[in-house]
Each structure stands twice: as C-alpha cells, then as structure tokens.
C-alpha atoms as a PDB file:
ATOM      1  CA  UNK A   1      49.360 -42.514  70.314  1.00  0.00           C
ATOM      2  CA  UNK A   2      49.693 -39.012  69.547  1.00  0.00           C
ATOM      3  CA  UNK A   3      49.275 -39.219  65.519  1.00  0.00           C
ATOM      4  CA  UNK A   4      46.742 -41.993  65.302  1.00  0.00           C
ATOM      5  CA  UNK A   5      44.949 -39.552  67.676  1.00  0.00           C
ATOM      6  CA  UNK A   6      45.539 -36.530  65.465  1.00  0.00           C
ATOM      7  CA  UNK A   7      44.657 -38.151  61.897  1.00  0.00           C
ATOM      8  CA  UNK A   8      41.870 -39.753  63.624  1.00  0.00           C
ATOM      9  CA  UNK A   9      40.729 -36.325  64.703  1.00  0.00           C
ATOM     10  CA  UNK A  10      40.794 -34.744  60.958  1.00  0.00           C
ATOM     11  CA  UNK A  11      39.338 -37.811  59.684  1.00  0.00           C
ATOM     12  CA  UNK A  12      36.322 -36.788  62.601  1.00  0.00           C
ATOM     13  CA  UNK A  13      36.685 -33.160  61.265  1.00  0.00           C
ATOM     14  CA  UNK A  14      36.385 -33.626  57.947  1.00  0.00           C
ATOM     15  CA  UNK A  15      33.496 -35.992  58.379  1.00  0.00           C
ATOM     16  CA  UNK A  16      31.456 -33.495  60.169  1.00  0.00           C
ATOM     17  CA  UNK A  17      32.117 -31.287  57.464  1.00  0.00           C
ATOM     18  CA  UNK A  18      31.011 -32.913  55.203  1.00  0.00           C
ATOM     19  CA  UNK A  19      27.568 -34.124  56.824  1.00  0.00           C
ATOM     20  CA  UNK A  20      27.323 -30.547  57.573  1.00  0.00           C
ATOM     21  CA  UNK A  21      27.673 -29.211  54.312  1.00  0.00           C
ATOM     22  CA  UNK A  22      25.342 -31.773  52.815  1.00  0.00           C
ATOM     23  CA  UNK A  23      22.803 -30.935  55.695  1.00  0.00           C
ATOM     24  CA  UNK A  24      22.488 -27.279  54.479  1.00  0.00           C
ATOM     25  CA  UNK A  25      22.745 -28.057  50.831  1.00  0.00           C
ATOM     26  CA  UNK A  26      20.059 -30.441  51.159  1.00  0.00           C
ATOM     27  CA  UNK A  27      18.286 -27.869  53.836  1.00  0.00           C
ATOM     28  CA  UNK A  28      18.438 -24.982  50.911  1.00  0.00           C
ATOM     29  CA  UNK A  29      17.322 -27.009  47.827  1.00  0.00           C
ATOM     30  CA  UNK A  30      16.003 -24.923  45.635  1.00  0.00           C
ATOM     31  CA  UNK A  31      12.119 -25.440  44.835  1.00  0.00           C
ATOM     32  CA  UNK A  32      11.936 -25.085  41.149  1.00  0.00           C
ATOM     33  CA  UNK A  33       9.097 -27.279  39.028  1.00  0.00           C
ATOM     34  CA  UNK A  34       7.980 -27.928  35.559  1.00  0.00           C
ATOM     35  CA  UNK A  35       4.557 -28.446  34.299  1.00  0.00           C
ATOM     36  CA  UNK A  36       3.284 -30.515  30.802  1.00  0.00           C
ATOM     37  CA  UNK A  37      -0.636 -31.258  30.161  1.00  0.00           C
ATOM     38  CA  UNK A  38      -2.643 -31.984  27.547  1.00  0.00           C
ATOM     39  CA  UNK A  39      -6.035 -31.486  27.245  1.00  0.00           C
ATOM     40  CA  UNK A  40      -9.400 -29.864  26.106  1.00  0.00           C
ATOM     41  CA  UNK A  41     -10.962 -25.997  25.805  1.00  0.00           C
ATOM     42  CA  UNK A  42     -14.504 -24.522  25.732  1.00  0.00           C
ATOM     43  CA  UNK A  43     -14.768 -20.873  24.188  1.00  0.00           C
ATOM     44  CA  UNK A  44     -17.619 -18.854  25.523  1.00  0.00           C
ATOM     45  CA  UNK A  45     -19.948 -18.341  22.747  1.00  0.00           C
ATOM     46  CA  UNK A  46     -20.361 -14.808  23.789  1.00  0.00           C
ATOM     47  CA  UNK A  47     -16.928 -14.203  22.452  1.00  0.00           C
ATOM     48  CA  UNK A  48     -17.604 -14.278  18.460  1.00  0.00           C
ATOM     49  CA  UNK A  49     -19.420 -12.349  17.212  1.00  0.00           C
ATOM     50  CA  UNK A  50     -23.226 -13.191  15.996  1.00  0.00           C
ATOM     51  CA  UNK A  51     -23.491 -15.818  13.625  1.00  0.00           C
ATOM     52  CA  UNK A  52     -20.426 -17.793  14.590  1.00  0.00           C
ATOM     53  CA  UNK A  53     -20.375 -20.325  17.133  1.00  0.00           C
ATOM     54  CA  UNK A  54     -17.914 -23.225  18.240  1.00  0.00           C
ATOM     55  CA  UNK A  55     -17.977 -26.737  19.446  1.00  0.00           C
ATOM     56  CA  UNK A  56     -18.995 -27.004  22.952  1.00  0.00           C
ATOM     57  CA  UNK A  57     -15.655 -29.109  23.752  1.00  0.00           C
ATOM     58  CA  UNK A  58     -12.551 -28.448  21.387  1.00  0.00           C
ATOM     59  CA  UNK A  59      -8.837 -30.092  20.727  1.00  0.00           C
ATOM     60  CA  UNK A  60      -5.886 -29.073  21.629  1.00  0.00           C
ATOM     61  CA  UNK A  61      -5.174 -27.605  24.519  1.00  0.00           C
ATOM     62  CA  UNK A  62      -1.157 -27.388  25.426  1.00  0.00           C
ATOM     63  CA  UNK A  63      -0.216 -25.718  28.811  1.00  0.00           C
ATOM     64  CA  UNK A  64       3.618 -25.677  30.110  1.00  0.00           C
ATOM     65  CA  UNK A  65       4.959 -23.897  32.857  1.00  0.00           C
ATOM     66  CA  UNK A  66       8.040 -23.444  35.716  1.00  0.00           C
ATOM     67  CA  UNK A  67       7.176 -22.826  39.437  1.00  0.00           C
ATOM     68  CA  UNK A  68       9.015 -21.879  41.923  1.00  0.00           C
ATOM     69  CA  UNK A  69       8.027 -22.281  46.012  1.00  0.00           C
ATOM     70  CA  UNK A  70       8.754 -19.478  47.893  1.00  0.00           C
ATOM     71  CA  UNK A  71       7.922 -21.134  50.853  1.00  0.00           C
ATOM     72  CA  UNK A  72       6.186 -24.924  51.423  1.00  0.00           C
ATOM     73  CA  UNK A  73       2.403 -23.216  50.615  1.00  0.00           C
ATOM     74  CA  UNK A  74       3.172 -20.782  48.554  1.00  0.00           C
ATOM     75  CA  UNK A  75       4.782 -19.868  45.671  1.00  0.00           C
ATOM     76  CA  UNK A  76       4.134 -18.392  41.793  1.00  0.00           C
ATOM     77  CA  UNK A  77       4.560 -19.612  38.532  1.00  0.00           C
ATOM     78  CA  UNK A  78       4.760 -18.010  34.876  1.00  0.00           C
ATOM     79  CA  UNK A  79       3.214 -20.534  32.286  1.00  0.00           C
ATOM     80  CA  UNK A  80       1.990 -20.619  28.627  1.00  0.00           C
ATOM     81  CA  UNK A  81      -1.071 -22.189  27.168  1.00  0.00           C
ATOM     82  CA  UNK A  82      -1.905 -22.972  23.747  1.00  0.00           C
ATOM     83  CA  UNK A  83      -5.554 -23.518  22.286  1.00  0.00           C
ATOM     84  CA  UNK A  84      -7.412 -24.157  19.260  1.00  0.00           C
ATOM     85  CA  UNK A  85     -11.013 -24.400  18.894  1.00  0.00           C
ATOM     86  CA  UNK A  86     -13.080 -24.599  15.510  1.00  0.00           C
ATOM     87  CA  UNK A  87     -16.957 -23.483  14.716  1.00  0.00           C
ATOM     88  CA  UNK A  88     -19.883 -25.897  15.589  1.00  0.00           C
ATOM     89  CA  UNK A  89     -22.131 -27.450  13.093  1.00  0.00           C
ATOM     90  CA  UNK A  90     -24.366 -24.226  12.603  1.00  0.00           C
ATOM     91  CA  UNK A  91     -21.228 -21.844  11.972  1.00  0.00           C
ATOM     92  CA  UNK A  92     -19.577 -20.510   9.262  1.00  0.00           C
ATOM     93  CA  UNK A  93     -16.161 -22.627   8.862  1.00  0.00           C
ATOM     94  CA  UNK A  94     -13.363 -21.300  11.006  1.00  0.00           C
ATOM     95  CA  UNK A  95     -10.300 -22.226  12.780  1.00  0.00           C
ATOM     96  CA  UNK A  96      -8.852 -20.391  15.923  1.00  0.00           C
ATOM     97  CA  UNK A  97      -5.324 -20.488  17.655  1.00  0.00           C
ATOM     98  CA  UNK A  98      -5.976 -18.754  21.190  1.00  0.00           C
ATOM     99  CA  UNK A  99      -2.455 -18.471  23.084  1.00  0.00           C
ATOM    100  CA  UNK A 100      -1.873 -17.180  26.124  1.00  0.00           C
ATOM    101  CA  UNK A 101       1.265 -16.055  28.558  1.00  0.00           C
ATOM    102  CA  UNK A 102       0.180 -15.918  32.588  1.00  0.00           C
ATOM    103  CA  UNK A 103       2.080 -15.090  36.144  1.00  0.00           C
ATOM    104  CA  UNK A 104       0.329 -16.155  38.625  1.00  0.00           C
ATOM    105  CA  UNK A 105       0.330 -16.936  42.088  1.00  0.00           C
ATOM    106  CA  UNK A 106       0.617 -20.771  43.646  1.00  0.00           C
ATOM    107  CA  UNK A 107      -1.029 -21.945  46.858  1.00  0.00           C
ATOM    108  CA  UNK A 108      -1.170 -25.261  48.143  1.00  0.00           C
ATOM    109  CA  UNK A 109      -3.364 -25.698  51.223  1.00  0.00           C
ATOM    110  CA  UNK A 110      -2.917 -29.754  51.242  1.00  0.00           C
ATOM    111  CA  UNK A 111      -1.669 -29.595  54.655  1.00  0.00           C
ATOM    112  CA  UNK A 112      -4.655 -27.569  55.968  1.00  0.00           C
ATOM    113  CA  UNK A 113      -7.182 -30.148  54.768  1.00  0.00           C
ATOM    114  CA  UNK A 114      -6.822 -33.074  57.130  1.00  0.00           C
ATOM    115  CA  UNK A 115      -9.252 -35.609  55.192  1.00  0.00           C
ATOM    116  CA  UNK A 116      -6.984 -36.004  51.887  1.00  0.00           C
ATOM    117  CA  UNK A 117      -5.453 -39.583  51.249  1.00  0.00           C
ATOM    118  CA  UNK A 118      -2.027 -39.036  51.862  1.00  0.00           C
ATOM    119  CA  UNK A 119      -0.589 -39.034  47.605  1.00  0.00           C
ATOM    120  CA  UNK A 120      -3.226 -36.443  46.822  1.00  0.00           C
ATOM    121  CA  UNK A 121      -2.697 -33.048  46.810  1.00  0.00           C
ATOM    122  CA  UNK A 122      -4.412 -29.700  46.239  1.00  0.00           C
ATOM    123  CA  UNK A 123      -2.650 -26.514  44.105  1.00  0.00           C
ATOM    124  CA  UNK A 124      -4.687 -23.562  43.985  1.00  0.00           C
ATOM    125  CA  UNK A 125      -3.982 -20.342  41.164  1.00  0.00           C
ATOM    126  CA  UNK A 126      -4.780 -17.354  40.132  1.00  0.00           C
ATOM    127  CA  UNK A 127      -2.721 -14.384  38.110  1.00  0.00           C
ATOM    128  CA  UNK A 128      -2.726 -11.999  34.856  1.00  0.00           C
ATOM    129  CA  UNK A 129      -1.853 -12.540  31.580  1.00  0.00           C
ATOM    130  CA  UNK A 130      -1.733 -11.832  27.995  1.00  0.00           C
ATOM    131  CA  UNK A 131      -4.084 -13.697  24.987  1.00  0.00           C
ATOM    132  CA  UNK A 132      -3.270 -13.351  21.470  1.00  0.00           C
ATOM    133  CA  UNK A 133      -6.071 -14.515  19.146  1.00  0.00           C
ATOM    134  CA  UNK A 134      -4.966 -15.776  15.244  1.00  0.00           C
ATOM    135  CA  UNK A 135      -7.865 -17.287  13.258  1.00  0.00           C
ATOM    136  CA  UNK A 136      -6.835 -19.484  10.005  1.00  0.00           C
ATOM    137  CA  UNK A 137      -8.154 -19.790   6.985  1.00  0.00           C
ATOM    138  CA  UNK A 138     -10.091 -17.174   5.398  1.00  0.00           C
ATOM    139  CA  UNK A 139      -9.864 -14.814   8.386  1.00  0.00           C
ATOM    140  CA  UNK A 140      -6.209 -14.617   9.009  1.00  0.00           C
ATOM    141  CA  UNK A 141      -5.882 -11.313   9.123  1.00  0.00           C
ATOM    142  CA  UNK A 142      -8.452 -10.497  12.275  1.00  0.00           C
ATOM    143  CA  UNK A 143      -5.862 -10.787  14.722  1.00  0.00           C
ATOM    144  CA  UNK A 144      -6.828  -9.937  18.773  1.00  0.00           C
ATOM    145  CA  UNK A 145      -4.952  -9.391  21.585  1.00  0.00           C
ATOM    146  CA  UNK A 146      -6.080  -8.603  25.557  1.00  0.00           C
ATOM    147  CA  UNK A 147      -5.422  -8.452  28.885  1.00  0.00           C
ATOM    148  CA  UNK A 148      -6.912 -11.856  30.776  1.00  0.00           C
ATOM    149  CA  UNK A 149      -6.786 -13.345  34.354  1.00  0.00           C
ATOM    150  CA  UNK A 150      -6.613 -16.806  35.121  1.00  0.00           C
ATOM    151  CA  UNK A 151      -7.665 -19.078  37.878  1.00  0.00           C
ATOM    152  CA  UNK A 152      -7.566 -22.608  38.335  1.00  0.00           C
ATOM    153  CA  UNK A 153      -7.686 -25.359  41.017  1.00  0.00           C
ATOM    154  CA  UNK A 154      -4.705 -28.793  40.434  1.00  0.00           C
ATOM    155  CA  UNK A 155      -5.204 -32.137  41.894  1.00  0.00           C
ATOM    156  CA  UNK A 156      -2.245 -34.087  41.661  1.00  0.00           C
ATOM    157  CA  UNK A 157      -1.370 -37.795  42.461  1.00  0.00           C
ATOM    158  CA  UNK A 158       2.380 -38.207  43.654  1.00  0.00           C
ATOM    159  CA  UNK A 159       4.222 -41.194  42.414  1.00  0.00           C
ATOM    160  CA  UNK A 160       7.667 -40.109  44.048  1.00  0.00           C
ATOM    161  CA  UNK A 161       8.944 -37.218  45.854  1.00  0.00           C
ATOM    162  CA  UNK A 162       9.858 -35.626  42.402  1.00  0.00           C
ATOM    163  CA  UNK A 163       7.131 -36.068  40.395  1.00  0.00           C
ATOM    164  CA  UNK A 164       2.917 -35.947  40.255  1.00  0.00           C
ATOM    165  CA  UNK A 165       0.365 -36.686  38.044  1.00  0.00           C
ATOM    166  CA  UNK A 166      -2.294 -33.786  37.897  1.00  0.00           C
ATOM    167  CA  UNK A 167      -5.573 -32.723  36.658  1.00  0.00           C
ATOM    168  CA  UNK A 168      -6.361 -29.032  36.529  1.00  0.00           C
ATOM    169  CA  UNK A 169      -9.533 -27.278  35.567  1.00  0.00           C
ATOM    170  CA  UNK A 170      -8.681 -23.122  34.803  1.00  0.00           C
ATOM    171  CA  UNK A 171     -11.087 -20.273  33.870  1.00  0.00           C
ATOM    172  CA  UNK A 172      -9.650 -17.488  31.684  1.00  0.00           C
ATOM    173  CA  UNK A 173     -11.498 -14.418  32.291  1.00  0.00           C
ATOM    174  CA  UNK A 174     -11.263 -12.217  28.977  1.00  0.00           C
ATOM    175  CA  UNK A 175     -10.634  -8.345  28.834  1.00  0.00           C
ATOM    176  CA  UNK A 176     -11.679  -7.900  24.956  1.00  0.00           C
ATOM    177  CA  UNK A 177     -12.729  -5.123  23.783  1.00  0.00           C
ATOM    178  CA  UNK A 178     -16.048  -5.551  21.477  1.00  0.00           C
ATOM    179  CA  UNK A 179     -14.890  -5.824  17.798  1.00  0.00           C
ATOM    180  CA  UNK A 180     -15.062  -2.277  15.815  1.00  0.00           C
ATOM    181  CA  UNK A 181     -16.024  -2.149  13.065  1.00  0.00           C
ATOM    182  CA  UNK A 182     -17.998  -5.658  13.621  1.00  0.00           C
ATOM    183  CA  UNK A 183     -16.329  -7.137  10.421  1.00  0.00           C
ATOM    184  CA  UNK A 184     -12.673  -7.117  12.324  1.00  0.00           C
ATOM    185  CA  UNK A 185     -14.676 -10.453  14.177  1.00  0.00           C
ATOM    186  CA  UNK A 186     -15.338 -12.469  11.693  1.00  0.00           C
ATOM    187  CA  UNK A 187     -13.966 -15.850  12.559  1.00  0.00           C
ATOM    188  CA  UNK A 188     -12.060 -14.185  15.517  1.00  0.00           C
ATOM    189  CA  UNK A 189     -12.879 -14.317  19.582  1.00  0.00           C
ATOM    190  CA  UNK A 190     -12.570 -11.798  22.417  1.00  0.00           C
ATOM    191  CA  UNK A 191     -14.434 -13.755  25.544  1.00  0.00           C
ATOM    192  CA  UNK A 192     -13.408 -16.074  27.966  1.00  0.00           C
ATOM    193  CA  UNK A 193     -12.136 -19.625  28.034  1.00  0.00           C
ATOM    194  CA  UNK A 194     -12.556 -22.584  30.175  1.00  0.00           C
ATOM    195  CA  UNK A 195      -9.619 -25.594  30.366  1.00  0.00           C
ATOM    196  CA  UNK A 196      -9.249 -29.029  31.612  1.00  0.00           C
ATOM    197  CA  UNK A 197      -5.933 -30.632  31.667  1.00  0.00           C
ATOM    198  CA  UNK A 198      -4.347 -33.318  32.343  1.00  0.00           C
ATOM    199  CA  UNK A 199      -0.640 -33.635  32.996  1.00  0.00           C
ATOM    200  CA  UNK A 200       2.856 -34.017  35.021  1.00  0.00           C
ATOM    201  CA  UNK A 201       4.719 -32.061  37.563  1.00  0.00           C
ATOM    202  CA  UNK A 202       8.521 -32.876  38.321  1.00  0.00           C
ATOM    203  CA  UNK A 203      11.033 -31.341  40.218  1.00  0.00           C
ATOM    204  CA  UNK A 204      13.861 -29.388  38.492  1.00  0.00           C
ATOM    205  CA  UNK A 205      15.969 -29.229  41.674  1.00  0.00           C
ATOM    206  CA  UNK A 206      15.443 -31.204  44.498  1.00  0.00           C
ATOM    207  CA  UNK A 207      12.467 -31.832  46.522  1.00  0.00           C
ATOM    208  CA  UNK A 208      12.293 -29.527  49.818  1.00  0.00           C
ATOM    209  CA  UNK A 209       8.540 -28.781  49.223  1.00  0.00           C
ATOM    210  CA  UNK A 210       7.154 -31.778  46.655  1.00  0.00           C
END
C-alpha cells in the first residue's frame, strides 16, 4: 500500500504543479497587439501654400502599429502612418508623401458604456509625433518636417478573442512652421490631416485583455 500511495502522491504533486504553473502563465500573458489598416486622408487646405490645393478625399493611407496594455483599460502604443495626397482640379500638378511616427496613449472605456452589443468595442487615443513631408515630381526638393499630435477614436468588431476588425477616424494636429521664403512651399504642406481607416487588430501574445 505504501508505494502505490507514494507514486500516487507525486503523480497528485506534479499535477498540481503543473495546473499551477499554467494558471500563472496564463494569469501573466503578456498584452502585446498589432495593428494593419488601409484607408483614406484629407489635407487641410490651409496647409499649402496659396495657389495649391488638394482633393478633398485622397489614396493611400497605410497605418501600422504594436500596443501594449498596461492594464485591461489602458495602455499605449507607438505606430506609423503613411499618406499621399495629390492637388485638386484647380491646382498646379503635385504629388505628396506625408509620413508620420506617433506614441500615444490607449484607453478603452468599453466596459464603462453599458449599452454596447457585446462584439463591439471602443479604443480611444491620443499622443505626439513626428511628420516628414516629401513632395514628388517637380518639387522634390521642398522637404518639411514638424512636431504633430494625434488623436483618434477605434471601433472594433471581435471575431475571436485574438483578433478585431476596426474602423478608426484620427486628427493630426500640425506644428508647421509657415514656409520662409514662400517658394520653399511650393507643392509642399505644413497643416493638419484628417484619417479614416479601416483595419485588423490581433494579439501577439495571448489574450488577457482582448
């Protein structure tokens, strides 16, 4: 009786072990996500300089990011955004790439809000960055850079615990200086930016706080 009773005592040991080990590592997943979406830009006109103009609504727009939770509401992210926008029909031919690097700050307030259908969920954020503005073409060589902030509110759809469809509509707020002398904006842009995306968020890690 004695050694059944002792191997059927490690076989209990090592058993709760092992749930207890996989308790904690599933307890401490770590809350890392990626971000892809696709979609469109509009340029405030403000931002060229008189005589140029773009289209109201442009193509692409790229953004691509990793977030991390810090806790289930809150969290930050550092993300990258790509843009091009071209002049309207009353503007002097020009192409723009408008790029952008931002760290910014995550909250998700879904649980707050009571009335949401249970697969929809609500990302709010906000954070400072960096633009660099290229124009092609014949004005290659007016090349911008400035300080921007970004905010932005995500709705996403889940279709598992590791991954969500989202739509998110961002505002970059601009810190350009005006252009000196005025020739150095010729085809070039210093003002603000407004996105709307649409993409997917999956988890990198596990799925403590999808």
């Amino acid at each position: 009786m004695m050694p059944i009773f002792k191997i059927q005592k490690h076989k209990l040991l090592v058993l709760t072990l092992f749930f207890t080990v996989f308790s904690f590592a599933q307890k401490n997943t770590n809350t890392w996500k990626a971000q892809i979406a696709l979609g469109v830009n509009s340029p405030s006109q403000s931002g060229f300089v008189e005589g140029f103009e773009s289209k109201s609504v442009n193509l692409p727009t790229v953004n691509a990011g990793f977030q991390y939770m810090f806790k289930r509401q809150l969290g930050a992210k550092l993300d990258f955004g790509f843009n091009r926008f071209s002049n309207g029909d009353n503007s002097p031919d020009f192409k723009i790439n408008y790029t952008r690097i931002n760290a910014q700050i995550v909250f998700d307030p879904t649980e707050s809000i009571g009335f949401l259908p249970e697969r929809i969920g609500l990302v709010v954020h906000s954070g400072p960055g960096y633009s660099f503005v290229k124009p092609l073409g014949d004005f290659s060589d007016n090349n911008v850079s400035f300080l921007n902030l970004m905010a932005g509110l995500e709705v996403h759809y889940a279709l598992s615990q590791y991954m969500s469809l989202y739509t998110d509509v961002s505002y970059i707020l601009g810190f350009g200086t005006d252009f000196d002398p005025i020739i150095e904006g010729f085809g070039s842009f210093n003002g603000n930016l407004m996105t709307i995306t649409f993409g997917i968020t999956f988890s990198l890690s596990g799925c403590q706080y999808c």
